[in-house]
N, C-alpha and C. Protein backbone atom coordinates (compact mmCIF):
# COMPACT_ATOMS: atom_id res chain seq x y z
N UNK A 1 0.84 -1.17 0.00
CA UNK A 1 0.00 0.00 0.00
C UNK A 1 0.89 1.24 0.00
N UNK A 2 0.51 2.34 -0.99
CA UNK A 2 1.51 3.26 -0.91
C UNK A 2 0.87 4.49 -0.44
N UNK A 3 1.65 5.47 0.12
CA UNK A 3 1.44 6.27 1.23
C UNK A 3 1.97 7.80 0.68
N UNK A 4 0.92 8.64 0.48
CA UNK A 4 1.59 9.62 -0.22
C UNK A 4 0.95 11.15 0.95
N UNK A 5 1.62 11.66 1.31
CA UNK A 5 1.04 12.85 2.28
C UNK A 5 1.40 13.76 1.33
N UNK A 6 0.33 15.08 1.05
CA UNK A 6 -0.03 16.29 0.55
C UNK A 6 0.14 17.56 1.45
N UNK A 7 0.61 18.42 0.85
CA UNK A 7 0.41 19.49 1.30
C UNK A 7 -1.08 19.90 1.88
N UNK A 8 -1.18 20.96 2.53
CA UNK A 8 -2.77 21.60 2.66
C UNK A 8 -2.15 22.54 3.22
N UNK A 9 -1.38 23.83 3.41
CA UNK A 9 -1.06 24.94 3.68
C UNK A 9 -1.19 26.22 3.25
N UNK A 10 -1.87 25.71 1.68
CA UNK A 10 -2.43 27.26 1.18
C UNK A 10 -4.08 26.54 0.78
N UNK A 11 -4.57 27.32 0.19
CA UNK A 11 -5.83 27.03 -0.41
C UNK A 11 -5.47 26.13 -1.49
N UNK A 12 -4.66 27.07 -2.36
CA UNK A 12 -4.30 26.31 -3.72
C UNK A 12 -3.70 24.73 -3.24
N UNK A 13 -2.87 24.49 -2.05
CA UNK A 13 -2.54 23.03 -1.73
C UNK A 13 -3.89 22.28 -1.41
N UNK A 14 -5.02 22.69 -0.70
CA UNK A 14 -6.14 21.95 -0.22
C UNK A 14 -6.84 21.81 -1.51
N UNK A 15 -6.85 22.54 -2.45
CA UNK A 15 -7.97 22.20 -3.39
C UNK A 15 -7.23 21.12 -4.52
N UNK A 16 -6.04 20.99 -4.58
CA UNK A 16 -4.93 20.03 -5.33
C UNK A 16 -5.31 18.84 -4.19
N UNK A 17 -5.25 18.36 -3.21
CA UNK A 17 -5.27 17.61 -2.06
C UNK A 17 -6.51 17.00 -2.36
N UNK A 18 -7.60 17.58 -2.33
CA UNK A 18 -9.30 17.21 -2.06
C UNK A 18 -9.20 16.55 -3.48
N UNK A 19 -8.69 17.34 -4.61
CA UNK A 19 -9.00 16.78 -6.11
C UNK A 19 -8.77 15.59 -6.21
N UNK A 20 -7.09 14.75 -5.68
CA UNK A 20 -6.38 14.09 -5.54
C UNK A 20 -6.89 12.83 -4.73
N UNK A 21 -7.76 13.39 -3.45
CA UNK A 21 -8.53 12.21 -2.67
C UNK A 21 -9.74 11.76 -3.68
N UNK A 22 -10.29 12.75 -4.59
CA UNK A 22 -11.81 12.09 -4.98
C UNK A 22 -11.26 11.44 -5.93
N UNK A 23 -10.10 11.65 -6.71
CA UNK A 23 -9.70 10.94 -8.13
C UNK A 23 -9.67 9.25 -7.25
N UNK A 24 -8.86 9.24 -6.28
CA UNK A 24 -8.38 8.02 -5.52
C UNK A 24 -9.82 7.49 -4.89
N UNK A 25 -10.44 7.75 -4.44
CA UNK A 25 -11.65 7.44 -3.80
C UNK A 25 -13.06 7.11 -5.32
N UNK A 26 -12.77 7.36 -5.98
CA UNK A 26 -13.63 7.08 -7.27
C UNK A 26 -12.77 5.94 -8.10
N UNK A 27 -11.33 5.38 -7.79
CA UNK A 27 -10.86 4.56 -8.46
C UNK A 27 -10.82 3.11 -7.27
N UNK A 28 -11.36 3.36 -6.09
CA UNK A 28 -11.67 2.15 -4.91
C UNK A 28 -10.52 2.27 -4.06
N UNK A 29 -9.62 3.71 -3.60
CA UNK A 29 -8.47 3.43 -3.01
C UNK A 29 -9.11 3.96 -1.31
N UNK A 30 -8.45 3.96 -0.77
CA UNK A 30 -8.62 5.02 0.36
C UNK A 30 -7.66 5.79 0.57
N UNK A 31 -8.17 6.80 1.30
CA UNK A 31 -7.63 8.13 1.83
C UNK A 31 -7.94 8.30 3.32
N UNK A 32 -6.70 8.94 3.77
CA UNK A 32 -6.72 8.94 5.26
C UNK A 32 -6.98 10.41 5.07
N UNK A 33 -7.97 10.75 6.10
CA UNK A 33 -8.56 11.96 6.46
C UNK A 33 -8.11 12.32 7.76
N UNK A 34 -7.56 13.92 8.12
CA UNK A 34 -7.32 14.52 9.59
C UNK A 34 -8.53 14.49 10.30
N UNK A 35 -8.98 14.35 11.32
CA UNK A 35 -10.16 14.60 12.15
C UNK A 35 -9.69 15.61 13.32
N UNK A 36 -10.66 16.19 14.31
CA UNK A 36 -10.52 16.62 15.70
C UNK A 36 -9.61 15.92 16.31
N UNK A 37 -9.30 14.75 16.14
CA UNK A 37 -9.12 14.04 17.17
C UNK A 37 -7.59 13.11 16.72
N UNK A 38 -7.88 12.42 15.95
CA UNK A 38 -6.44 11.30 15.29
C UNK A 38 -6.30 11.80 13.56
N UNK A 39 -7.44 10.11 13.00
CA UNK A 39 -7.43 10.85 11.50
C UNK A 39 -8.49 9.50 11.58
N UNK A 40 -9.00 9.83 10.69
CA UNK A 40 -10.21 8.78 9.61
C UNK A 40 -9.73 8.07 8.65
N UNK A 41 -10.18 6.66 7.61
CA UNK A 41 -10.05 6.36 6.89
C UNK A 41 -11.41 6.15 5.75
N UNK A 42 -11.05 6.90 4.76
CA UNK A 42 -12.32 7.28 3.91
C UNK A 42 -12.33 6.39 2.26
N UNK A 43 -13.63 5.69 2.11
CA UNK A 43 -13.46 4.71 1.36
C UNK A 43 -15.20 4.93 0.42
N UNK A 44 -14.92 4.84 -0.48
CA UNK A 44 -16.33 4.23 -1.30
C UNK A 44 -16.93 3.21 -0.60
N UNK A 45 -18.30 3.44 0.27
CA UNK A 45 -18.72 2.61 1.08
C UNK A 45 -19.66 1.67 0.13
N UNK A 46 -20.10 2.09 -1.23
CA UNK A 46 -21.09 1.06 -1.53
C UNK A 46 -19.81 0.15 -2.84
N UNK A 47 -18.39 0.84 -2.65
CA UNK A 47 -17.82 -0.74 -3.84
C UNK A 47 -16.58 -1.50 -2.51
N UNK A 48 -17.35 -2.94 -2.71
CA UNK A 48 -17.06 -3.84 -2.21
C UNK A 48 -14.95 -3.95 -1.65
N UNK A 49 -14.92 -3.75 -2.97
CA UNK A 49 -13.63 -3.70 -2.93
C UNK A 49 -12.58 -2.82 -1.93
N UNK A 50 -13.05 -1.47 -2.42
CA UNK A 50 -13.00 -0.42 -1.13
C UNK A 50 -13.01 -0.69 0.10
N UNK A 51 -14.07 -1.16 0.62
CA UNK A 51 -14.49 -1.23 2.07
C UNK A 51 -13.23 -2.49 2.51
N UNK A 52 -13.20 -3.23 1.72
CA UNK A 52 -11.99 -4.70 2.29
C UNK A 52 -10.92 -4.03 2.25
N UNK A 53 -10.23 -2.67 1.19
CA UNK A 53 -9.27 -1.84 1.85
C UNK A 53 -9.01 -1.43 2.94
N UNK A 54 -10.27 -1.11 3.24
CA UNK A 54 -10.44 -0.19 5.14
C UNK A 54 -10.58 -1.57 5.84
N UNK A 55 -11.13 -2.33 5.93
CA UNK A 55 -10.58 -3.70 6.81
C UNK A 55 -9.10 -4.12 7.25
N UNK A 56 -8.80 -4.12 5.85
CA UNK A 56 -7.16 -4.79 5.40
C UNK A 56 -6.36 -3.36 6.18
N UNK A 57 -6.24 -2.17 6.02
CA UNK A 57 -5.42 -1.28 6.29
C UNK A 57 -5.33 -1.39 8.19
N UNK A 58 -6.52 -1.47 8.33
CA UNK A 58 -7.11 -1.53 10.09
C UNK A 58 -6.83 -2.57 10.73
N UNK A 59 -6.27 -3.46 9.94
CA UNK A 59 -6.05 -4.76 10.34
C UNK A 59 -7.49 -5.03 11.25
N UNK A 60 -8.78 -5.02 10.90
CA UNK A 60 -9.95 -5.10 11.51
C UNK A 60 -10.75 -6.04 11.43
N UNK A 61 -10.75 -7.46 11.98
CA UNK A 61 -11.75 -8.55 11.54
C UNK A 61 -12.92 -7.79 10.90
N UNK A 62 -13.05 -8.86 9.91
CA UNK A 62 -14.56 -8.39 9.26
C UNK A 62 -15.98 -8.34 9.90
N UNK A 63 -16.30 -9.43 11.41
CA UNK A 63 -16.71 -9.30 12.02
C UNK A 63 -17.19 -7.61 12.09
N UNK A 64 -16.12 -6.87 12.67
CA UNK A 64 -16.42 -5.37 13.22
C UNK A 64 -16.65 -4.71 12.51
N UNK A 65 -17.70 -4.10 12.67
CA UNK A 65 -18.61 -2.91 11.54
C UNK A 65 -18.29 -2.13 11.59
N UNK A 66 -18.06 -1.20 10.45
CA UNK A 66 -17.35 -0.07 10.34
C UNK A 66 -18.94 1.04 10.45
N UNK A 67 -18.02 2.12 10.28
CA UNK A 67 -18.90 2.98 10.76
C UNK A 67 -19.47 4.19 8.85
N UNK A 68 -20.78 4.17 8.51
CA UNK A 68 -20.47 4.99 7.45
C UNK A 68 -20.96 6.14 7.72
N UNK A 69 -20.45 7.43 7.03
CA UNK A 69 -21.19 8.28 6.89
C UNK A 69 -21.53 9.40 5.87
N UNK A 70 -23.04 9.24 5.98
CA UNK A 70 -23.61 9.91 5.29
C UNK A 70 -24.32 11.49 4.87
N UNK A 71 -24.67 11.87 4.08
CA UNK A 71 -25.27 13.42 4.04
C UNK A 71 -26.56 13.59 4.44
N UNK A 72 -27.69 12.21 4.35
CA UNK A 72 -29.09 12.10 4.49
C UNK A 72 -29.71 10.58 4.21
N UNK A 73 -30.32 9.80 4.60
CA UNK A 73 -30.78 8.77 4.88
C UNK A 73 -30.93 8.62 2.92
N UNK A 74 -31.66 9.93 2.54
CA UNK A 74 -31.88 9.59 1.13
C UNK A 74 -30.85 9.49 0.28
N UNK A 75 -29.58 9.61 0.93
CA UNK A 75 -28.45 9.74 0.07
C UNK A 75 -28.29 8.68 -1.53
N UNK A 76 -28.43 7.48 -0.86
CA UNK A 76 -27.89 6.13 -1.96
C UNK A 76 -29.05 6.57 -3.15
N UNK A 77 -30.10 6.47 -2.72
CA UNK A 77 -31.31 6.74 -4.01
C UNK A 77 -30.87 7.97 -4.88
N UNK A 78 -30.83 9.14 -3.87
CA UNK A 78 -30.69 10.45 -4.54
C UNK A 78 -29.29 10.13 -5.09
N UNK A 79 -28.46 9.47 -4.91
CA UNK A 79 -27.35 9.47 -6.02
C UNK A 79 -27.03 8.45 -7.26
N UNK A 80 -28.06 7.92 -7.06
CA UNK A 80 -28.84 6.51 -8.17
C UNK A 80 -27.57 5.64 -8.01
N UNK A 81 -26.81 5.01 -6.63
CA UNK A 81 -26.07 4.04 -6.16
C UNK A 81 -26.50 3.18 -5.33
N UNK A 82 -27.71 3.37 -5.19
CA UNK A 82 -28.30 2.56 -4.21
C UNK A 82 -29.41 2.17 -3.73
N UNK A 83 -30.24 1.68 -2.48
CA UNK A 83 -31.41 1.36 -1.81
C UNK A 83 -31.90 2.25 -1.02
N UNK A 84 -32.85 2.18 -0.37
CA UNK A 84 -33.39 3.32 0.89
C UNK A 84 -32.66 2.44 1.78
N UNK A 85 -32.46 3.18 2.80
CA UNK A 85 -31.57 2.74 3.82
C UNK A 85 -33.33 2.28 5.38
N UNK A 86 -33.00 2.10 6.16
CA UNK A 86 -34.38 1.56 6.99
C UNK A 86 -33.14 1.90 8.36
N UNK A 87 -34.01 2.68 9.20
CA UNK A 87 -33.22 3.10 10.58
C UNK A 87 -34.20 2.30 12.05
């Protein structure tokens, strides 16, 4: 797995950075995201492939459910990727 850290110190570095995560995140890779707190790992939650990245990187039995998140329950429909979700 290869490991590439970006700048984000000007605008012009964050908007090269963000471009760079969606190109990677639309081809099934992940991207580690800064949080409040540590950092996140951010993955295409509805391709299969993806999500066994974020397992495999976490070293995380498959057992343990990851956590997703979303913009609105209607998200998957409204982006014609998916089902209604049921809470």
């Amino acid at each position: 797995m290869q490991t590439d850290l970006l700048r984000t110190s000007t605008a012009k570095d964050r908007a090269n950075a963000v471009a760079r995560a969606v190109t990677l995140l639309r081809k099934g890779e992940i991207v580690a995201l800064p949080t409040e707190t540590v950092y996140g790992l951010a993955a295409d939650a509805l391709n299969p492939m993806a999500v066994a990245r974020i397992f495999e990187a976490k070293e995380r039995p498959r057992f343990d459910p990851l956590i997703v998140h979303l913009p609105s329950r209607d998200w998957p429909i409204a982006s014609g990727r998916g089902r209604s979700l049921s809470f």
